[in-house]
Protein backbone atom coordinates (compact mmCIF):
# COMPACT_ATOMS: atom_id res chain seq x y z
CA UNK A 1 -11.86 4.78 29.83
CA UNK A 2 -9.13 4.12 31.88
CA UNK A 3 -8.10 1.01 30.35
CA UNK A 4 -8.31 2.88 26.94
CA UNK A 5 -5.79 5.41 28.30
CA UNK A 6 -3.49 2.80 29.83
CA UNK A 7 -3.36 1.51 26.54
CA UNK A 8 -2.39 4.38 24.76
CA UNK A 9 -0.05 5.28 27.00
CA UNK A 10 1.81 2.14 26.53
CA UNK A 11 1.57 2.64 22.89
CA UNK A 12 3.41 6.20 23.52
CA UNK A 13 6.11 4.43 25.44
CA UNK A 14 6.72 1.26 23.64
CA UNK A 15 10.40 0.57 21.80
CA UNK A 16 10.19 -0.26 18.19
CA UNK A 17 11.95 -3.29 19.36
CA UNK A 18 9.11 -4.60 21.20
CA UNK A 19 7.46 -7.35 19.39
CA UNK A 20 10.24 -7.62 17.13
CA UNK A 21 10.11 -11.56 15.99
CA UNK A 22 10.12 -13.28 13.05
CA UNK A 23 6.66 -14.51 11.60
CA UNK A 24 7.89 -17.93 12.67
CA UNK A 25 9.26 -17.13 16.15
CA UNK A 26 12.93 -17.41 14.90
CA UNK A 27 15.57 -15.63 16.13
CA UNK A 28 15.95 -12.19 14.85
CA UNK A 29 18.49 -8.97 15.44
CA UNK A 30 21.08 -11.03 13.89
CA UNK A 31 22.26 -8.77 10.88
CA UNK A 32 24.53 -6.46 10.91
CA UNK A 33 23.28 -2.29 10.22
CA UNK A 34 25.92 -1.27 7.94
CA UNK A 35 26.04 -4.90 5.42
CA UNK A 36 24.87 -4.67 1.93
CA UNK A 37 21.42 -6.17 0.60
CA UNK A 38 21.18 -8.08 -2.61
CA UNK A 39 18.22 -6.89 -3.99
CA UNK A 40 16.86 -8.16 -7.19
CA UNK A 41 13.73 -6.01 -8.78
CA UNK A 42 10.80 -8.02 -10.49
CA UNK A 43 8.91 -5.45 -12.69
CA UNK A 44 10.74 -2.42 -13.90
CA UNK A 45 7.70 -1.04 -15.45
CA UNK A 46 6.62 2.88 -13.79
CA UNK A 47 6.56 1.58 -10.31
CA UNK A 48 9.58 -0.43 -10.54
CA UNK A 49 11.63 2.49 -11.63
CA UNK A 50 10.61 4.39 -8.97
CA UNK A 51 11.75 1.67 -6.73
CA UNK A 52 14.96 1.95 -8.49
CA UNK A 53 15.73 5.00 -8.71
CA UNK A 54 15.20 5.01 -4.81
CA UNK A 55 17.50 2.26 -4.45
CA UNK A 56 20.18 3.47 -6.58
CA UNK A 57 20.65 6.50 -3.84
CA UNK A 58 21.76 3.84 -1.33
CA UNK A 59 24.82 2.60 -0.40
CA UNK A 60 23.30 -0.22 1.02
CA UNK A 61 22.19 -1.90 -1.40
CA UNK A 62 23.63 -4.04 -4.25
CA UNK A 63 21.01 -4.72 -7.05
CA UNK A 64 22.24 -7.70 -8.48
CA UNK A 65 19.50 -8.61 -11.36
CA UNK A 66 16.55 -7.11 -13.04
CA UNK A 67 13.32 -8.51 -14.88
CA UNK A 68 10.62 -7.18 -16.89
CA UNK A 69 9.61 -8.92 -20.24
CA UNK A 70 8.25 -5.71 -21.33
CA UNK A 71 10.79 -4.56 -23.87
CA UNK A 72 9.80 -0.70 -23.70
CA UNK A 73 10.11 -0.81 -20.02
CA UNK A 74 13.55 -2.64 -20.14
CA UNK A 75 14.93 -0.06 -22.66
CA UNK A 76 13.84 2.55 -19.93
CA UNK A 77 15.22 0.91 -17.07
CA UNK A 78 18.50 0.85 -19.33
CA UNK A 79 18.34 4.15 -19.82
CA UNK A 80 18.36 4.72 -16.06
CA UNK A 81 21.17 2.91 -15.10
CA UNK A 82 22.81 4.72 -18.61
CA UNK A 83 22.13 7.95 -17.13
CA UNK A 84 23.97 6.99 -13.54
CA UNK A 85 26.81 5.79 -15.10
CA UNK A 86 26.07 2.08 -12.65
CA UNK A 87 27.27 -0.70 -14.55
CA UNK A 88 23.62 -2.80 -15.81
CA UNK A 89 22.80 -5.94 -13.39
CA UNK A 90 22.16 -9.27 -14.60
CA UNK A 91 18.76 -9.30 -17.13
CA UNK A 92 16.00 -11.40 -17.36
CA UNK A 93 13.17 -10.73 -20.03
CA UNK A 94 12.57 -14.06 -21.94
CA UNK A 95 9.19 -15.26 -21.72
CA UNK A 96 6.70 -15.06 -18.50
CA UNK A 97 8.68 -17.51 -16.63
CA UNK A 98 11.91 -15.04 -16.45
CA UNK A 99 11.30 -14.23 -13.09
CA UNK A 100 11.80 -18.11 -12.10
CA UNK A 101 14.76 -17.60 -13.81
CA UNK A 102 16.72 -15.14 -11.83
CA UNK A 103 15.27 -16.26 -8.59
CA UNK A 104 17.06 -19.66 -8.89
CA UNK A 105 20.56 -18.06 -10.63
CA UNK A 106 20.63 -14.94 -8.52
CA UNK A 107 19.57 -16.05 -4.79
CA UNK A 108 18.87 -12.58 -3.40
CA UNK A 109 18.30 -11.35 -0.24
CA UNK A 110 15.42 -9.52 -0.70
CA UNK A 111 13.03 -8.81 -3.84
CA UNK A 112 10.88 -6.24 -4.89
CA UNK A 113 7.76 -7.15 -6.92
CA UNK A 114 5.95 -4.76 -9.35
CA UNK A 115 4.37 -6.50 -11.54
CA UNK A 116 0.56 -6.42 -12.35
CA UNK A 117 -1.70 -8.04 -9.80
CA UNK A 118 -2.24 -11.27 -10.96
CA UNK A 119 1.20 -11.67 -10.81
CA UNK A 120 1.90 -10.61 -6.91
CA UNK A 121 0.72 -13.52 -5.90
CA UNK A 122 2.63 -16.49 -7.55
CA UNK A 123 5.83 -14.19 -7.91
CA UNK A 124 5.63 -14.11 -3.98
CA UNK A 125 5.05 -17.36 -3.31
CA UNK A 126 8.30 -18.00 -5.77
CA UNK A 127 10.27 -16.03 -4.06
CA UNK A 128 9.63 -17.72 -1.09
CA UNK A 129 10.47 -20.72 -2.25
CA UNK A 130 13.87 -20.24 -3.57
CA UNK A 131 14.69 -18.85 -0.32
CA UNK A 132 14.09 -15.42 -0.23
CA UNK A 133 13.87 -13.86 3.00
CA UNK A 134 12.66 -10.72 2.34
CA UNK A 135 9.80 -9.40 -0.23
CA UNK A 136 8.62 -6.32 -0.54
CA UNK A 137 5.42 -6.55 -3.12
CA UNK A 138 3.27 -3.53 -4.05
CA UNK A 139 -0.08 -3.73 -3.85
CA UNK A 140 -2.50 -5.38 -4.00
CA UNK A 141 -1.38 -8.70 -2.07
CA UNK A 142 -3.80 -10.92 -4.40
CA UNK A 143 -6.99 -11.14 -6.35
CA UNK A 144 -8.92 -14.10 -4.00
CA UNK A 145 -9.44 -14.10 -0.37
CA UNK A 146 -7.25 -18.09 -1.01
CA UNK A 147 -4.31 -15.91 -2.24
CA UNK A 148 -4.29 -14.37 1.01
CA UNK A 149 -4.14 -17.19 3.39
CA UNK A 150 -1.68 -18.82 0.53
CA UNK A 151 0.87 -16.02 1.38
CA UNK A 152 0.39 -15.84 5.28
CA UNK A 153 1.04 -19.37 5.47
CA UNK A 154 3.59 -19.62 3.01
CA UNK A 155 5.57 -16.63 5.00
CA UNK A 156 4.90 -18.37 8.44
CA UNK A 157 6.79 -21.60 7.07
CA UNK A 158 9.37 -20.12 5.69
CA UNK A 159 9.91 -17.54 8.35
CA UNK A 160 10.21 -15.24 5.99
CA UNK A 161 8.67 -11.70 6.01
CA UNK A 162 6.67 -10.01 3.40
CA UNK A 163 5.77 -6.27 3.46
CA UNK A 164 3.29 -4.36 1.08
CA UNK A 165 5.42 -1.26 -0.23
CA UNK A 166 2.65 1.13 0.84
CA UNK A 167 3.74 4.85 0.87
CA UNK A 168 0.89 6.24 1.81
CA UNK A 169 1.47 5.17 5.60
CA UNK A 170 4.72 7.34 5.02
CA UNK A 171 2.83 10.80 4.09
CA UNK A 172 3.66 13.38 6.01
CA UNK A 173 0.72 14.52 7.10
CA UNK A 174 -0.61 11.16 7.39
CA UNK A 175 2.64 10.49 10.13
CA UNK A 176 2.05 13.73 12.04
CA UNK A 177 -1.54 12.81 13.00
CA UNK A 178 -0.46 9.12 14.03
CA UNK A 179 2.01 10.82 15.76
CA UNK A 180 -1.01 13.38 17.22
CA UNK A 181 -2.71 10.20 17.65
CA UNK A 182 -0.20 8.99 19.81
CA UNK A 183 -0.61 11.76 22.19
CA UNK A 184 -4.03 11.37 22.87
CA UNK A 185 -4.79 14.34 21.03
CA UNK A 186 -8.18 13.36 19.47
CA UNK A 187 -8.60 11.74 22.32
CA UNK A 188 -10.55 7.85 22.07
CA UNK A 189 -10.76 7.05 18.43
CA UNK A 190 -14.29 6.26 17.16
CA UNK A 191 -14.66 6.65 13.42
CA UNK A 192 -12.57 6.57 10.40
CA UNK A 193 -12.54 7.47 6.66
CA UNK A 194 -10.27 7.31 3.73
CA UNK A 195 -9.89 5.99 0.11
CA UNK A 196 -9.13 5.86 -3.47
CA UNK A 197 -10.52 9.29 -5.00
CA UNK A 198 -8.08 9.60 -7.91
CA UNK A 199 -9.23 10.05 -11.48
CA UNK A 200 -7.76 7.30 -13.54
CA UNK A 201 -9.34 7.17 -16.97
CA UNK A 202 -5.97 8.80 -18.27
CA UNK A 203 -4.23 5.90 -16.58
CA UNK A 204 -7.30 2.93 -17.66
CA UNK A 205 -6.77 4.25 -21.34
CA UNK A 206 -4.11 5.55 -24.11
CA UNK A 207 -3.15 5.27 -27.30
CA UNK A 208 -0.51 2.68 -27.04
CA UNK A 209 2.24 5.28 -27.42
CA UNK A 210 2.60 7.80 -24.27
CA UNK A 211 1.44 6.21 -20.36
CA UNK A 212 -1.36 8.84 -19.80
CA UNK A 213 -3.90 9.60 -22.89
CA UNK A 214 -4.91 10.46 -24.92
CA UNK A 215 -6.94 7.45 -26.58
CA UNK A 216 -9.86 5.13 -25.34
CA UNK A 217 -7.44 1.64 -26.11
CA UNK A 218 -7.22 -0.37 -23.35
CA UNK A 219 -5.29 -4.33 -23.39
CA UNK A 220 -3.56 -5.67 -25.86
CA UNK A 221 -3.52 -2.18 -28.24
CA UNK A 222 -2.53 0.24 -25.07
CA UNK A 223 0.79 0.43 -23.16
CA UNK A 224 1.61 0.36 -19.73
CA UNK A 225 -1.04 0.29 -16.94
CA UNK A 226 -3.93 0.19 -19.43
CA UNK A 227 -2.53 -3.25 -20.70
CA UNK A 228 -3.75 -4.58 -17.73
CA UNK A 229 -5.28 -2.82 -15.12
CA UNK A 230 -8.59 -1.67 -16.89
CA UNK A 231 -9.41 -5.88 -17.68
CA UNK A 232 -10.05 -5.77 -13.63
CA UNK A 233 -12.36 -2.40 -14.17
CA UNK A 234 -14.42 -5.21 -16.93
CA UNK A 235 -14.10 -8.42 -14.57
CA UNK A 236 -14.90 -7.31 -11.10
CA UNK A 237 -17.44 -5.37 -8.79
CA UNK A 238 -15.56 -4.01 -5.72
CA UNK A 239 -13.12 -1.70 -3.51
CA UNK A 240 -10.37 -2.79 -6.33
CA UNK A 241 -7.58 -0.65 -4.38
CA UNK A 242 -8.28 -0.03 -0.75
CA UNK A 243 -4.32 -0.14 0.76
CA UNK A 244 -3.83 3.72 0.34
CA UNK A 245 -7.17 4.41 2.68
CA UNK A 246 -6.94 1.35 4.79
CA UNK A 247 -3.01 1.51 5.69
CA UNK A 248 -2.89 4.56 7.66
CA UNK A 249 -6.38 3.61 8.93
CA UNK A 250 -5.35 0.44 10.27
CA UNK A 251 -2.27 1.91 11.89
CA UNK A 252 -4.44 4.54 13.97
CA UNK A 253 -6.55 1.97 15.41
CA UNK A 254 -3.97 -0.78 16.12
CA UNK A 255 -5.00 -3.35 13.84
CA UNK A 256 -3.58 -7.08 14.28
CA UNK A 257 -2.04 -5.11 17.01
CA UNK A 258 -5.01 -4.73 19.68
CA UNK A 259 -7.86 -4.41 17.29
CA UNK A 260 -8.70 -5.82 14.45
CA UNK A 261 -11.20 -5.93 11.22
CA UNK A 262 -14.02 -8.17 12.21
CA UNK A 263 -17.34 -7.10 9.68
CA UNK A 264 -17.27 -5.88 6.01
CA UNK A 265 -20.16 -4.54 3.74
CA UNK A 266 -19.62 -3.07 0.67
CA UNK A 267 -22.04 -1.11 -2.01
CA UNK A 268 -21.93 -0.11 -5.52
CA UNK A 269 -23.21 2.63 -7.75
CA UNK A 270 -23.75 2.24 -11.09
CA UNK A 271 -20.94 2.30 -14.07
CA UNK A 272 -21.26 5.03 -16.77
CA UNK A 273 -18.19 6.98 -16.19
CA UNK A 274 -15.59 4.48 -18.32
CA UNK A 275 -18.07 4.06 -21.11
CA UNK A 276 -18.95 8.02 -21.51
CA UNK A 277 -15.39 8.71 -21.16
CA UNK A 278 -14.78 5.78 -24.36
CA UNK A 279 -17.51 7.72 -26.28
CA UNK A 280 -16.07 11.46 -26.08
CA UNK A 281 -12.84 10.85 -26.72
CA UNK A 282 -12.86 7.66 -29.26
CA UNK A 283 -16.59 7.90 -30.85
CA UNK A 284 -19.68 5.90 -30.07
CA UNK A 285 -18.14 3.90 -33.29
CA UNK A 286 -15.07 2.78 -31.34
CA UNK A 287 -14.96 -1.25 -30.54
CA UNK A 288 -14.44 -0.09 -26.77
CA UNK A 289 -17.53 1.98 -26.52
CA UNK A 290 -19.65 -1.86 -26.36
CA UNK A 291 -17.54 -3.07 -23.42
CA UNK A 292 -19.49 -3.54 -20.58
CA UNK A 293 -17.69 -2.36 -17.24
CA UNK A 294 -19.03 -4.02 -14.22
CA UNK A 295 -16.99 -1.35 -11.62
CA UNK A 296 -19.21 0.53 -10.32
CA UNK A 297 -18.17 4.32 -10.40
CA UNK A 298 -18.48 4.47 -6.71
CA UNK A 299 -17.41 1.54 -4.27
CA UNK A 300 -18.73 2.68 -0.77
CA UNK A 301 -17.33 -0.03 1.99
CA UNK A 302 -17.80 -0.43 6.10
CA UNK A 303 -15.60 -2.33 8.27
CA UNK A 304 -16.46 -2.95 11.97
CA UNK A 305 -13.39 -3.36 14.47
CA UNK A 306 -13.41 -5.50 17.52
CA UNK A 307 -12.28 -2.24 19.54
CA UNK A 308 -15.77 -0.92 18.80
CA UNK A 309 -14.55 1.89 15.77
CA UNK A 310 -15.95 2.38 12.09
CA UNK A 311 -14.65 2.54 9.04
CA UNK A 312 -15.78 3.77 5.83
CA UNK A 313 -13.93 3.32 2.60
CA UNK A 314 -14.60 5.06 -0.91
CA UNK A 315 -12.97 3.67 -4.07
CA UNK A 316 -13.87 6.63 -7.26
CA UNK A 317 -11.67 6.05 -10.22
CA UNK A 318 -13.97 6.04 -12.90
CA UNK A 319 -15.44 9.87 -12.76
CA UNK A 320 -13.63 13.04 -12.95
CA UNK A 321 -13.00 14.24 -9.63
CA UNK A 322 -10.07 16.42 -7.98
CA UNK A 323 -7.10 13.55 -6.23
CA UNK A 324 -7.89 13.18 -2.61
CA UNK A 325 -7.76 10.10 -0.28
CA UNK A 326 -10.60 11.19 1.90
CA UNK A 327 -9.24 10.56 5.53
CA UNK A 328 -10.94 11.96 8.27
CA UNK A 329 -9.91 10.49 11.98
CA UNK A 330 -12.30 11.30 14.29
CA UNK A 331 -12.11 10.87 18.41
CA UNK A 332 -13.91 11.84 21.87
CA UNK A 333 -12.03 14.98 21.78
CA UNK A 334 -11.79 16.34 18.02
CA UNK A 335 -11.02 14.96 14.44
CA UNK A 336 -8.55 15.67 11.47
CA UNK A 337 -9.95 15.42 7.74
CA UNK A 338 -7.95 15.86 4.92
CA UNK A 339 -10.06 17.00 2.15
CA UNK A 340 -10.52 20.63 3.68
CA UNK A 341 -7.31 20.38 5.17
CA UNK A 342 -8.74 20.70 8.71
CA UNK A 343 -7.84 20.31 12.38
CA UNK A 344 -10.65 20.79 15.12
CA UNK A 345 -9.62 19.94 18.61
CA UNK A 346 -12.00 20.80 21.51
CA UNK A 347 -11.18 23.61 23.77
CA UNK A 348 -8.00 23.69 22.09
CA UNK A 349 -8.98 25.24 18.52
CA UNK A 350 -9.28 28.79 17.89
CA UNK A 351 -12.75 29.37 17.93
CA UNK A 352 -15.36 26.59 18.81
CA UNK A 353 -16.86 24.93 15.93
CA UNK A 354 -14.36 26.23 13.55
CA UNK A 355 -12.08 24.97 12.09
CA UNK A 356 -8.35 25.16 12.65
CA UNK A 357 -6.29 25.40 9.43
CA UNK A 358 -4.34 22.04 9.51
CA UNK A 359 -0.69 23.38 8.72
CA UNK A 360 0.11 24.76 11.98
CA UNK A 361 -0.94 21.22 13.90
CA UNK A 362 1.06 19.21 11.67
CA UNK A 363 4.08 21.30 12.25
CA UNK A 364 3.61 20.97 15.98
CA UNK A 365 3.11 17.25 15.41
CA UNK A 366 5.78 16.71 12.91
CA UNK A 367 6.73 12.83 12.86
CA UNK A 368 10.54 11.86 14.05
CA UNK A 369 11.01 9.97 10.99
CA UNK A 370 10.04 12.95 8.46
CA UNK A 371 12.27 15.51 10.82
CA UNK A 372 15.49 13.25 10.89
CA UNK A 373 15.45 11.72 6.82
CA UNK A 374 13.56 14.77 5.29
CA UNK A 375 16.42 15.72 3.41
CA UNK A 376 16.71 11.79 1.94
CA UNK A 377 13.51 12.13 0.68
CA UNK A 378 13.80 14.78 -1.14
CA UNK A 379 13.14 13.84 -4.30
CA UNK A 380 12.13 10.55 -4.09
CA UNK A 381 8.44 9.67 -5.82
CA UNK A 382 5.45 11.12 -4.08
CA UNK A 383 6.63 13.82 -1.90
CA UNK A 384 8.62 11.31 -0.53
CA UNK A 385 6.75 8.61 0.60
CA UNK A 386 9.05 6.20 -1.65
CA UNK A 387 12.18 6.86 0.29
CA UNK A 388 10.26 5.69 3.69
CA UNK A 389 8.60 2.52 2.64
CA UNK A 390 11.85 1.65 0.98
CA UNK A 391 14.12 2.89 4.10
CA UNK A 392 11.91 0.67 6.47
CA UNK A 393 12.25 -2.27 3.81
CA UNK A 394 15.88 -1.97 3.02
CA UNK A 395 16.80 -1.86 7.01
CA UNK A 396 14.85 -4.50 8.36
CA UNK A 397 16.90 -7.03 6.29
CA UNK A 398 20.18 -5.36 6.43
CA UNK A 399 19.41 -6.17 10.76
CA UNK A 400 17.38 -9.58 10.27
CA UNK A 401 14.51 -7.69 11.98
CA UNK A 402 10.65 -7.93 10.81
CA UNK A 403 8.90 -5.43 8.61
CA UNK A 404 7.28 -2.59 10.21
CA UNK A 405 4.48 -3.76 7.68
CA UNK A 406 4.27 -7.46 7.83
CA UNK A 407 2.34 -9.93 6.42
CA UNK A 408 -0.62 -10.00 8.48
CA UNK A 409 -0.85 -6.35 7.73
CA UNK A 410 -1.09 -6.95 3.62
CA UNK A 411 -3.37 -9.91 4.04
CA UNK A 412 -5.80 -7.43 5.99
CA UNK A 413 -5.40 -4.69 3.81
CA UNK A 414 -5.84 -6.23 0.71
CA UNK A 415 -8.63 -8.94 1.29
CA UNK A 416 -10.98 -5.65 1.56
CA UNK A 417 -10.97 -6.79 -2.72
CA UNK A 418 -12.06 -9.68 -2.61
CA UNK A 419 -14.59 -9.50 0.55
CA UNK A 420 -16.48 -6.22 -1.06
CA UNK A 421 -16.77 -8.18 -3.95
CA UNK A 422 -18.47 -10.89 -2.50
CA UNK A 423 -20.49 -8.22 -0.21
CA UNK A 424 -21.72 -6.60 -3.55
CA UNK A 425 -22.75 -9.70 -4.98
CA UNK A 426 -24.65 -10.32 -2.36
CA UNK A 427 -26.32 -6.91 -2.20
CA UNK A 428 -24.53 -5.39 0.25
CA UNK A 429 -24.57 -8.26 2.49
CA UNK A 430 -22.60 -8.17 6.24
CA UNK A 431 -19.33 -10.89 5.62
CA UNK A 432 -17.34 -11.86 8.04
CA UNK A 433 -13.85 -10.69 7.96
CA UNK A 434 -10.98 -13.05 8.27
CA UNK A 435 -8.21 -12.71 11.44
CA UNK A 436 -5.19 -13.59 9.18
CA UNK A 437 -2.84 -13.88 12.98
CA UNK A 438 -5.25 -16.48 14.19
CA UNK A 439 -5.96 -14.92 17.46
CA UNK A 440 -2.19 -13.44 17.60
CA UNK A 441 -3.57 -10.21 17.17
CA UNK A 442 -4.79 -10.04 20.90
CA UNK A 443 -0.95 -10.07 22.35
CA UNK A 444 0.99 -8.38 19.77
CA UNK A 445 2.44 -4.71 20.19
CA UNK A 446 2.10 -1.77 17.80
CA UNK A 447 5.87 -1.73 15.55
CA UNK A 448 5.30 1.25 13.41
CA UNK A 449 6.91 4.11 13.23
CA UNK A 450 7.66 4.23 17.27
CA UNK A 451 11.17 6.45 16.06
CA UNK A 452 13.24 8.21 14.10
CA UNK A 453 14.81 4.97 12.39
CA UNK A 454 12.56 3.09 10.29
């Protein structure tokens, strides 16, 4: 115990400067605060507008060039940059190479990626190529556990850094318990939960005319996310989106920092929820209602840690369900859980065994970050979260510092895909979980969110 506490401690005290190097050991701290970023945005579909619209509030930043090949997307993004009177960047939209395109006319400094998937992948590795320093790539990193090591080693030669844009580490209430976590509050971590609980057969399907239903069309015949994401939902078996659970999780418990994934084993229910939802609203008669979906309704996943704690992960798209992400952090001394909005801290709470409503502990807690650039966020997508990820993105390269969220980080996050998979497939089978830092992770320091900068 006393080691534990010595340990947390230190992780109270620590500057966010500590550990501060690049992948590749290079020099860092080089860049000056107040210098403009090139930024170039690949994928100006939903997600990539949100991204811009974030990065059109900075003065920062110069976006220098644009690219989406979806021409209903592009005529969006027009209209945004229309409606803020900003003169349009350079364009490129012709043909699926477009994005090779601007990286080798434009050079940026640093690129955003929101693109489908199957696309993060080889548009990261691109952008590392031509010399990119900085990309910031939503998620998920890649759709095999080779993709993952591809990018890890890829960033460690070109000393380059590559951050997963995910928000959800930057909820606020999600902060204020790291921060409570921070202070021992919970005391000794032992157990953790969270997931994807979010209702998405509004987002799987449409009509090929508005984003969100109504219609059952899905691919070629439906716009927007249901173009491609669903396919995945028809392909694959497995935790398909684990970063909004895992992220904060892995930032609780120090992973790659002190601790790290070492076991995975992953379950799956049955699928019925895609195919009833095909047959009320387009007809047992509809082409879609004989499409076999091999997700499984309900993806339940557990991850051992080195440090001793557990994790359990629940991916539930496919059913009708209320939007939660299930966390519940749970220590020697008391636990937070989100879905009943709930504190309990041991001789501390009101009443024993009762529990405390959350609001009052997360005020007390408040994170430095959220008190100091509240006002910023106002307004930005999610409550938000998209001003943080992007503030932490957009001032690591403006100072030639790593990501607060680095490469190691997405590899672990996202792999969770591909290793439930294979867990499922082999009915529910223990795998062994990869250590993307080859050993690193025993010596480096926590980096997140230690202040009220980034």
């Amino acid at each position: 115990m006393g080691k534990n506490m010595d340990r947390r401690q230190f992780v109270r005290n620590i500057s966010f400067a500590t550990g501060a190097a690049l992948v590749g050991g290079a020099p860092v701290g080089t860049g000056a605060a107040d210098r403009k970023v090139r930024v170039a945005l690949i994928g100006t579909g939903l997600r990539g507008q949100v991204h811009l619209r974030v990065l059109m509030k900075r003065n920062d930043v110069d976006i220098v060039a644009i690219c989406d090949i979806d021409e209903r997307m592009m005529e969006r993004t027009r209209e945004i940059f229309r409606k803020s009177g900003r003169t349009m960047p350079a364009v490129y939209s012709t043909g699926p190479d477009a994005w090779r395109d601007l990286l080798s006319k434009e050079k940026p400094d640093a690129v955003v990626i929101s693109t489908p998937w199957e696309w993060h992948k080889p548009m990261v590795l691109g952008s590392l190529d031509a010399g990119v320093r900085y990309v910031g790539v939503e998620v998920v990193l890649g759709i095999t556990l080779d993709d993952h090591w591809d990018v890890v080693k890829a960033a460690e030669k070109h000393q380059a850094h590559v951050m997963m844009m995910e928000n959800v580490c930057y909820r606020r209430d999600v902060m204020a318990v790291l921060n409570m976590v921070r202070q021992d509050v919970f005391g000794e971590l032992v157990h953790l939960q969270g997931g994807y609980q979010h209702d998405l057969r509004e987002v799987k399907f449409n009509d090929g005319k508005a984003v969100r239903g109504p219609g059952v069309e899905f691919g070629e015949k439906a716009f927007s996310e249901a173009r491609w994401r669903t396919q995945h939902s028809v392909d694959r078996n497995g935790d398909l989106y684990p970063t909004h659970g895992i992220g904060p999780i892995a930032h609780y418990i120090n992973i790659n920092r002190g601790n790290r994934f070492t076991t995975l084993s992953s379950f799956s229910s049955k699928s019925r929820g895609l195919h009833e939802y095909i047959v009320e609203k387009g007809g047992a008669g509809h082409p879609n209602a004989s499409v076999s979906f091999k997700l499984g309704d309900i993806v339940t996943t557990q991850i051992g840690c080195a440090n001793g704690e557990t994790i359990l992960l629940q991916h539930d798209t496919n059913l009708p369900r209320p939007y939660s992400l299930g966390f519940r952090v749970q220590g020697t001394k008391g636990l937070w859980m989100d879905v009943n909005k709930g504190i309990y801290v041991e001789g501390k709470s009101a009443k024993p065994h009762e529990w405390d409503d959350q609001a009052e502990w997360l005020r007390k807690y408040d994170h430095p970050l959220w008190k100091k650039w509240e006002v910023s966020a106002s307004g930005t997508g999610h409550g938000g979260m998209d001003f943080f990820v992007m503030h932490a993105f957009i001032e690591s390269a403006k100072r030639n510092l790593p990501t607060p969220l680095d490469v190691y980080d997405a590899a672990a996050w996202s792999a969770i895909t591909p290793l439930s998979e294979r867990s499922i497939r082999k009915g529910g089978s223990v795998v062994a979980f990869p250590d993307f830092t080859r050993g690193k992770w025993k010596d480096r320091k926590p980096v997140f969110a230690m202040n009220d900068e980034y």
